[in-house]
ModelCIF file with pLDDT and N, C-alpha, C, O atoms, coordinates in Angstrom:
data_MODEL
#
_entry.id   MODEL 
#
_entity.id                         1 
_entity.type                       polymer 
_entity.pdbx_number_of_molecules   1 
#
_entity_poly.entity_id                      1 
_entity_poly.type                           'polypeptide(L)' 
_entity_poly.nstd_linkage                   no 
_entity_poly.nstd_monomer                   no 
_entity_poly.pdbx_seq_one_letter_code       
;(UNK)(UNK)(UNK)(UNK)(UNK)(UNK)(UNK)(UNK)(UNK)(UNK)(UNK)(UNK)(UNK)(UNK)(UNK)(UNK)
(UNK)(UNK)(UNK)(UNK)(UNK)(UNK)(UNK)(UNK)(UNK)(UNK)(UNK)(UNK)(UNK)(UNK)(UNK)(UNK)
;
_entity_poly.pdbx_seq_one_letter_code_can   XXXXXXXXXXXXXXXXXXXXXXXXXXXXXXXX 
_entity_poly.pdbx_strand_id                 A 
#
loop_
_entity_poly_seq.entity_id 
_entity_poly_seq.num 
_entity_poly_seq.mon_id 
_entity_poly_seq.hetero 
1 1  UNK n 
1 2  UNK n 
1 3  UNK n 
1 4  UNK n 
1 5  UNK n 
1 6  UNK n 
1 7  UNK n 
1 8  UNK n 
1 9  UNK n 
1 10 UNK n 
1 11 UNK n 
1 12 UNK n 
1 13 UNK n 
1 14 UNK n 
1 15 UNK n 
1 16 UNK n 
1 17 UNK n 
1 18 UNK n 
1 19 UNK n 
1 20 UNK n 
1 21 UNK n 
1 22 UNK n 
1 23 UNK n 
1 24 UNK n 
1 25 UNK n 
1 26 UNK n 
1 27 UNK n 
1 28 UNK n 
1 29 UNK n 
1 30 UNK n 
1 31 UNK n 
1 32 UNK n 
#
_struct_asym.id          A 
_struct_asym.entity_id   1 
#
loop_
_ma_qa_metric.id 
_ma_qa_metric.mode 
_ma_qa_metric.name 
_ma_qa_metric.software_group_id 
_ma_qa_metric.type 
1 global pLDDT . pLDDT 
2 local  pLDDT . pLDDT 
#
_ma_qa_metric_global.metric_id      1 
_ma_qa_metric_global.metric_value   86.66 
_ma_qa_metric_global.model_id       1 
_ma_qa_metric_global.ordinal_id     1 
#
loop_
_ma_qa_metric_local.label_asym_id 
_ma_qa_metric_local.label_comp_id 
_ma_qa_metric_local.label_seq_id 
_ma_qa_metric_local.metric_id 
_ma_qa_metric_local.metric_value 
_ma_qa_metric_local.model_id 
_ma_qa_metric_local.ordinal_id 
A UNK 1  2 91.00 1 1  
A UNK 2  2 91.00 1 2  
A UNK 3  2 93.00 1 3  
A UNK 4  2 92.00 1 4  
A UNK 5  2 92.00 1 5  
A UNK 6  2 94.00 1 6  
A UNK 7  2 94.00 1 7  
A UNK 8  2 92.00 1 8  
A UNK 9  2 93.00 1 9  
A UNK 10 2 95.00 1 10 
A UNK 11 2 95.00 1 11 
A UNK 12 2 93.00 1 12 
A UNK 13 2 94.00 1 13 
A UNK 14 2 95.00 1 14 
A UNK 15 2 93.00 1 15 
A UNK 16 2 92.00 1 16 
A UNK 17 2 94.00 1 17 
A UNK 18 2 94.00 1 18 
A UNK 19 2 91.00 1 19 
A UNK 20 2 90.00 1 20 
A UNK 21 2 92.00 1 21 
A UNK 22 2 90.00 1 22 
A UNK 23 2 85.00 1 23 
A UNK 24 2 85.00 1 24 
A UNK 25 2 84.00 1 25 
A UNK 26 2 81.00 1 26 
A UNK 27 2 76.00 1 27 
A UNK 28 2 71.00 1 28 
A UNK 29 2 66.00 1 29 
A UNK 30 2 65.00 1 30 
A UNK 31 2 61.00 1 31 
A UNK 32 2 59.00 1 32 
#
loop_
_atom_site.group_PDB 
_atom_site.id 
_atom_site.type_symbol 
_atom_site.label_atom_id 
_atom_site.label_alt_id 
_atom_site.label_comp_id 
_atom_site.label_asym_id 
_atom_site.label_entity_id 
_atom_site.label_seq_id 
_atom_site.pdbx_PDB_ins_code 
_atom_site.Cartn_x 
_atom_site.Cartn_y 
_atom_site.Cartn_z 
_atom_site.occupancy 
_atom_site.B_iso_or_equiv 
_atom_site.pdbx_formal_charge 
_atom_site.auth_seq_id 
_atom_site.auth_comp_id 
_atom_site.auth_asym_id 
_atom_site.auth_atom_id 
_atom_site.pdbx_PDB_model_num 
ATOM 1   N N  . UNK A 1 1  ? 2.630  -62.917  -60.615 1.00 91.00 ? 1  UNK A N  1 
ATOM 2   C CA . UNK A 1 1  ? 1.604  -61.887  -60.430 1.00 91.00 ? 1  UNK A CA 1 
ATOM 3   C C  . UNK A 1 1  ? 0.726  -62.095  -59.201 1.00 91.00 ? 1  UNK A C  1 
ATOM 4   O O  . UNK A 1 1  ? 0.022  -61.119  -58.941 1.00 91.00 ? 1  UNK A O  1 
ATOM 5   N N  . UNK A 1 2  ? 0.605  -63.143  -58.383 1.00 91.00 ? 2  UNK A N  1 
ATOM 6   C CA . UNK A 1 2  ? 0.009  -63.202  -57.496 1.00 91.00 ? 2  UNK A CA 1 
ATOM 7   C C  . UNK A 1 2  ? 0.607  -62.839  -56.070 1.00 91.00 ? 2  UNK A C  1 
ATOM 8   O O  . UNK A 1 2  ? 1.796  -62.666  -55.806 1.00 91.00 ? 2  UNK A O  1 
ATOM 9   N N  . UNK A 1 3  ? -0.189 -62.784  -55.440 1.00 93.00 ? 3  UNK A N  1 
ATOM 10  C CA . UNK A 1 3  ? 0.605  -62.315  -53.822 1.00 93.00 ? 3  UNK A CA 1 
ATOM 11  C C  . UNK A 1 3  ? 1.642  -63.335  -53.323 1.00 93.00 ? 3  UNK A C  1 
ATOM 12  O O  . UNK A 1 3  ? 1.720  -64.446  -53.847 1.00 93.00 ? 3  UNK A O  1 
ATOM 13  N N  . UNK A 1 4  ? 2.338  -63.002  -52.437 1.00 92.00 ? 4  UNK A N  1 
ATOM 14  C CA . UNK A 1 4  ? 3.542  -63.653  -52.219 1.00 92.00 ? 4  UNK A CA 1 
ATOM 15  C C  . UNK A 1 4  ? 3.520  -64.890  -51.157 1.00 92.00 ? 4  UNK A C  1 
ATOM 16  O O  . UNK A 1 4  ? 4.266  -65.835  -51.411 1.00 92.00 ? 4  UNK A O  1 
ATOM 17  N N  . UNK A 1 5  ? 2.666  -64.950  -49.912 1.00 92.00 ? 5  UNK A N  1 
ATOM 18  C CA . UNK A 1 5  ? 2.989  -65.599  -48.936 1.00 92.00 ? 5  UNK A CA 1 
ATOM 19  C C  . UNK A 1 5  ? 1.433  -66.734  -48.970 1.00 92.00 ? 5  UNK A C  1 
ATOM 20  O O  . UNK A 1 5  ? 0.359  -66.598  -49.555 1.00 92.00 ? 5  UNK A O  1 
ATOM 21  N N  . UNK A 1 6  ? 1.783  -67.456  -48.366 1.00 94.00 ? 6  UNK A N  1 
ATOM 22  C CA . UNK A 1 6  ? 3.206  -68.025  -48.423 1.00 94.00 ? 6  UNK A CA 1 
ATOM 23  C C  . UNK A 1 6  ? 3.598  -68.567  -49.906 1.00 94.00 ? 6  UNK A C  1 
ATOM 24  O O  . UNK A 1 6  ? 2.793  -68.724  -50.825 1.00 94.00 ? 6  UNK A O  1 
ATOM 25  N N  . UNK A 1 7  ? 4.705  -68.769  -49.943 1.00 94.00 ? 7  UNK A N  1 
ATOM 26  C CA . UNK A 1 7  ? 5.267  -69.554  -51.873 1.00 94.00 ? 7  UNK A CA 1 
ATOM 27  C C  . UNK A 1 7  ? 4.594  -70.663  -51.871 1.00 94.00 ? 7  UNK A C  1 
ATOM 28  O O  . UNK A 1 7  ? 4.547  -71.501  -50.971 1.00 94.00 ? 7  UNK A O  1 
ATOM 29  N N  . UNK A 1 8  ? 3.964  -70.672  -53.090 1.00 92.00 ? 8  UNK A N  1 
ATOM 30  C CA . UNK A 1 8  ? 3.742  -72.066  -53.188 1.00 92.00 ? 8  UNK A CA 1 
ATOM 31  C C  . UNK A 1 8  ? 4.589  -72.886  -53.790 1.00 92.00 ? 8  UNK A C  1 
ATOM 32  O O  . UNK A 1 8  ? 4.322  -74.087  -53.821 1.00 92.00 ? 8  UNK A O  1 
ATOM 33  N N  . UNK A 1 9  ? 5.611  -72.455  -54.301 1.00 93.00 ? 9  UNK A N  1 
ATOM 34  C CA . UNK A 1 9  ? 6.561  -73.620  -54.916 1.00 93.00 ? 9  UNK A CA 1 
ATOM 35  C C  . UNK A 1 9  ? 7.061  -74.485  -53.587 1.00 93.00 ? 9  UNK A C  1 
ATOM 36  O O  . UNK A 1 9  ? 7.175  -75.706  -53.697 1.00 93.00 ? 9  UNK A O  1 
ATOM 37  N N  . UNK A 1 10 ? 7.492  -73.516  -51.751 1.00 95.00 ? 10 UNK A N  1 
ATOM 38  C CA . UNK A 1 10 ? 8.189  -74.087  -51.136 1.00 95.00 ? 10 UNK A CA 1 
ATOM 39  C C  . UNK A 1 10 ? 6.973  -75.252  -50.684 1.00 95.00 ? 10 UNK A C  1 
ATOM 40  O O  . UNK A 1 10 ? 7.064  -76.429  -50.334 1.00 95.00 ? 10 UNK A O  1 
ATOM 41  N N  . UNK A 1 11 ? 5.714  -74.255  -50.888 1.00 95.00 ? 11 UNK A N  1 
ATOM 42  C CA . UNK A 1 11 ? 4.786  -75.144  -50.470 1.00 95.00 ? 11 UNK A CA 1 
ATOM 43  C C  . UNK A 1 11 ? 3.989  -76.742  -51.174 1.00 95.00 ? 11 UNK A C  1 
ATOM 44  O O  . UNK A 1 11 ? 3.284  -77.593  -50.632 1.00 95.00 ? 11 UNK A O  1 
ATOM 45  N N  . UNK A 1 12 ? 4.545  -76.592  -52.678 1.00 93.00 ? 12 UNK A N  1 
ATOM 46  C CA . UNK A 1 12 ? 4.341  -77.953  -53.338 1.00 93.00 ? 12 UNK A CA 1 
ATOM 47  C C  . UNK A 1 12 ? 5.052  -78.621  -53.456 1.00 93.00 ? 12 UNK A C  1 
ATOM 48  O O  . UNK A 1 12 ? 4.810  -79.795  -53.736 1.00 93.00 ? 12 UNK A O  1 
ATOM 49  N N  . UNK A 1 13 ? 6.357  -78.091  -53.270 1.00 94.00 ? 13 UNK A N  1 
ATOM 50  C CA . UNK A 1 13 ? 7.522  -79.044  -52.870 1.00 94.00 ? 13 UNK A CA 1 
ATOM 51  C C  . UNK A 1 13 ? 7.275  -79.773  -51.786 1.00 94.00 ? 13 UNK A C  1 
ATOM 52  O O  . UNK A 1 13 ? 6.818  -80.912  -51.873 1.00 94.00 ? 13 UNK A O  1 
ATOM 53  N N  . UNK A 1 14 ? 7.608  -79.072  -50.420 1.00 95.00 ? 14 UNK A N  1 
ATOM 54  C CA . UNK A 1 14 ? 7.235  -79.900  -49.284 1.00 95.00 ? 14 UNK A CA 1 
ATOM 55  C C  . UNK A 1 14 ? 6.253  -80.830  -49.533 1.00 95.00 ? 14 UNK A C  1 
ATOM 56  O O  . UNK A 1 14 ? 6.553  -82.018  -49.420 1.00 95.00 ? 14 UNK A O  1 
ATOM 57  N N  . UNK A 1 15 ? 5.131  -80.514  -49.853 1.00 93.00 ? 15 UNK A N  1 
ATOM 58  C CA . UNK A 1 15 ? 3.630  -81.240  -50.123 1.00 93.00 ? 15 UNK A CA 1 
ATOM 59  C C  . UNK A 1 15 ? 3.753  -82.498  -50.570 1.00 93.00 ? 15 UNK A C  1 
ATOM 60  O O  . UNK A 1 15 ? 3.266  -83.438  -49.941 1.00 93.00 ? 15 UNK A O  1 
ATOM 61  N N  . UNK A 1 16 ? 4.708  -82.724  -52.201 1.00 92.00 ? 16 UNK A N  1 
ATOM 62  C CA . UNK A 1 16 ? 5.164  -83.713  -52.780 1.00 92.00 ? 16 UNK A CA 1 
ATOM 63  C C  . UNK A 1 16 ? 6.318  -84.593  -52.061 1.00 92.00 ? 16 UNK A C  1 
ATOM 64  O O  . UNK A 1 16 ? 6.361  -85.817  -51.938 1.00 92.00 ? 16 UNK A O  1 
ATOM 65  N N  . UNK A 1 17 ? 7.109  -83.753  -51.685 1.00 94.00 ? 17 UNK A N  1 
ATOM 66  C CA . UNK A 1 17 ? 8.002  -84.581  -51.188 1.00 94.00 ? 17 UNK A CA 1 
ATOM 67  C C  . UNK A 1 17 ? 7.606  -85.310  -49.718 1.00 94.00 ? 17 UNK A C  1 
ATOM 68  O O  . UNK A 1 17 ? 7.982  -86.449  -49.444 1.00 94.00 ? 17 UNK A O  1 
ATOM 69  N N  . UNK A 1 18 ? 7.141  -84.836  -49.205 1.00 94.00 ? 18 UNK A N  1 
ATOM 70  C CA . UNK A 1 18 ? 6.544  -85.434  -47.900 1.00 94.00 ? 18 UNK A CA 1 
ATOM 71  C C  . UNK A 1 18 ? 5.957  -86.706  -47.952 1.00 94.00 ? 18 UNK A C  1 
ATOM 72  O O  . UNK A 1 18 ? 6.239  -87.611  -47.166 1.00 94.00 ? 18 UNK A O  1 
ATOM 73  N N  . UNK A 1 19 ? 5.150  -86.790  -48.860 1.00 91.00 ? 19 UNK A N  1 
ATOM 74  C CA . UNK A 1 19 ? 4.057  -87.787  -49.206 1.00 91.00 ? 19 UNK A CA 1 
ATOM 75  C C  . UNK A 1 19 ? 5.750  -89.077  -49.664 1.00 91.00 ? 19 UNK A C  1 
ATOM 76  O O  . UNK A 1 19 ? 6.194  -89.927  -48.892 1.00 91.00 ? 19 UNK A O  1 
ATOM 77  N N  . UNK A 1 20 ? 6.207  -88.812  -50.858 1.00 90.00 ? 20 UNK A N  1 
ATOM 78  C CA . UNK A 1 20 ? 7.193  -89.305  -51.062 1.00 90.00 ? 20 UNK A CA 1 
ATOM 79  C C  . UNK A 1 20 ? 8.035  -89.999  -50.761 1.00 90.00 ? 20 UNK A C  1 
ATOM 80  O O  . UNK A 1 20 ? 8.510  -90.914  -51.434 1.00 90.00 ? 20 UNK A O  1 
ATOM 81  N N  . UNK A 1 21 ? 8.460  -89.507  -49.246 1.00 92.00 ? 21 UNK A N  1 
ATOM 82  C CA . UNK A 1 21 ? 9.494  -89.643  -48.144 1.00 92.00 ? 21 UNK A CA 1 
ATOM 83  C C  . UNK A 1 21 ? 8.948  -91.004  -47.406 1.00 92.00 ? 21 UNK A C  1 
ATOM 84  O O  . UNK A 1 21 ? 9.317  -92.169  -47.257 1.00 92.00 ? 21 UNK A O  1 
ATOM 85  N N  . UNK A 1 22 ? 7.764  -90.098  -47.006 1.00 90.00 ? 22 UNK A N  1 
ATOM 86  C CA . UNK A 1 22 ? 6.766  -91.155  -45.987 1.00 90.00 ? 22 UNK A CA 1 
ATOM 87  C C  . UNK A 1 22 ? 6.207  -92.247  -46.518 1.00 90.00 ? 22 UNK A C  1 
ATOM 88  O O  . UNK A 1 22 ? 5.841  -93.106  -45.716 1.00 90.00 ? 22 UNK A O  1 
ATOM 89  N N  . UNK A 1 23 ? 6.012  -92.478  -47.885 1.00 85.00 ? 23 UNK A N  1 
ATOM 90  C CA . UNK A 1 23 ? 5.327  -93.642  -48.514 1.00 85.00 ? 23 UNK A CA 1 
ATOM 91  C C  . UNK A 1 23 ? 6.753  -94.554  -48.889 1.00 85.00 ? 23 UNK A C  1 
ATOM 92  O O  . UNK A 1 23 ? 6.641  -95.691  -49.347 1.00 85.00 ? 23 UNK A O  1 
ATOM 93  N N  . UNK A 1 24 ? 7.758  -94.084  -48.705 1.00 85.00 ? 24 UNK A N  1 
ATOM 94  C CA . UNK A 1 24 ? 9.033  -95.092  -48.949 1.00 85.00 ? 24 UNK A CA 1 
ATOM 95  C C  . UNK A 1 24 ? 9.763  -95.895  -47.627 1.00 85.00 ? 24 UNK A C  1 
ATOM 96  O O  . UNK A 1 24 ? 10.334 -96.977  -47.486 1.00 85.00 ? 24 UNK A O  1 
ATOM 97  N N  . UNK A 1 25 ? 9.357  -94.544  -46.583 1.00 84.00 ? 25 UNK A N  1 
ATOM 98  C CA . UNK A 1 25 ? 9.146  -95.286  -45.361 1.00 84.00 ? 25 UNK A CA 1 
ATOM 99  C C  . UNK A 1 25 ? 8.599  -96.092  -44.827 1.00 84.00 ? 25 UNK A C  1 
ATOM 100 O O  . UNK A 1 25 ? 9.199  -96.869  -44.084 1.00 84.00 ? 25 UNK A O  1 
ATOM 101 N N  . UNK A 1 26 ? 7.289  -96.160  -45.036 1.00 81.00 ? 26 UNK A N  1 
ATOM 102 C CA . UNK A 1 26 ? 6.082  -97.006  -44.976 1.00 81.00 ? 26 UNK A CA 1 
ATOM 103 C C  . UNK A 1 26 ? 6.496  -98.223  -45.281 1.00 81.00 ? 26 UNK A C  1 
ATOM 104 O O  . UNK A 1 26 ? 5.973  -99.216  -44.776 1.00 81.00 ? 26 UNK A O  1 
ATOM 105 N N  . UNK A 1 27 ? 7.552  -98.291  -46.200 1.00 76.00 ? 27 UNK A N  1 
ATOM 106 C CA . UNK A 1 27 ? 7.750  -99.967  -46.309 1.00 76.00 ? 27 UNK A CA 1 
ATOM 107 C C  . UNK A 1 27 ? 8.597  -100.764 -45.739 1.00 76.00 ? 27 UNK A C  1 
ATOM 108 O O  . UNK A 1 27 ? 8.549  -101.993 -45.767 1.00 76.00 ? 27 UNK A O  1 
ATOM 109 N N  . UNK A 1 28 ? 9.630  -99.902  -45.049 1.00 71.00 ? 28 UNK A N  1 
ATOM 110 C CA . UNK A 1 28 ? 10.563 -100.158 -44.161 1.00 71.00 ? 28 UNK A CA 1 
ATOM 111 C C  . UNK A 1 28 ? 10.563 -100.198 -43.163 1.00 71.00 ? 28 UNK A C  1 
ATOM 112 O O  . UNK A 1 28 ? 11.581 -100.684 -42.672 1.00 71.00 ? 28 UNK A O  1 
ATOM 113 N N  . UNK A 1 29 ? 9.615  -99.797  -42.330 1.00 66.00 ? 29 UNK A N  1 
ATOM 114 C CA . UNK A 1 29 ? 9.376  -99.486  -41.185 1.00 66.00 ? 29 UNK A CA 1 
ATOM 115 C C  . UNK A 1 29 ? 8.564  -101.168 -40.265 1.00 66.00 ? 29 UNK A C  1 
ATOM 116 O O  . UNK A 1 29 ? 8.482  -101.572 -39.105 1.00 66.00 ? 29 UNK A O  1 
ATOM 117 N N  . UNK A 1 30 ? 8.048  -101.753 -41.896 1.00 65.00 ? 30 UNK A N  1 
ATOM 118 C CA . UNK A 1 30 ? 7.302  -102.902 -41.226 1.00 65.00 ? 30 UNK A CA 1 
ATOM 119 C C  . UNK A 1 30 ? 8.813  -104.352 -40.835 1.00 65.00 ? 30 UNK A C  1 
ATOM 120 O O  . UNK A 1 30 ? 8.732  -105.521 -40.456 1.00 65.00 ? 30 UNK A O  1 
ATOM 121 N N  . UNK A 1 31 ? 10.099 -103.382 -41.209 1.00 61.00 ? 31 UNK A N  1 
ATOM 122 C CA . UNK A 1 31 ? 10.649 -104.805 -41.425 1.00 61.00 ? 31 UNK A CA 1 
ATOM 123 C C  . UNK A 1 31 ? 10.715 -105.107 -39.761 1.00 61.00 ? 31 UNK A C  1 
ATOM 124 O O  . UNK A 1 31 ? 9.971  -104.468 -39.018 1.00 61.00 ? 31 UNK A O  1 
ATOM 125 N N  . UNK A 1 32 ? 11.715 -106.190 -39.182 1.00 59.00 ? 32 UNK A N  1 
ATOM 126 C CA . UNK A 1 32 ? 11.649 -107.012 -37.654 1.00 59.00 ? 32 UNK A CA 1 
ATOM 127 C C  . UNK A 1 32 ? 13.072 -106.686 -36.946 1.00 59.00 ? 32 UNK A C  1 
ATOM 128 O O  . UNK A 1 32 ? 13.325 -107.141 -35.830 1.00 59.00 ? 32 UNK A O  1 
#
């Protein structure tokens, strides 16, 4: 029922997954 743009599903997806991605990176990134 609410207006369309932008989606928020594509937009809580990205949101979550981003954070996700990057915080798993974060630990790999320190290796030598």
């Amino acid at each position: 029922t609410g207006p369309g743009s932008p989606s928020g599903h594509a937009m809580g997806s990205s949101c979550v997954w981003y954070v996700m991605v990057t915080a798993a990176l974060s630990y790999t990134v320190r290796w030598k």
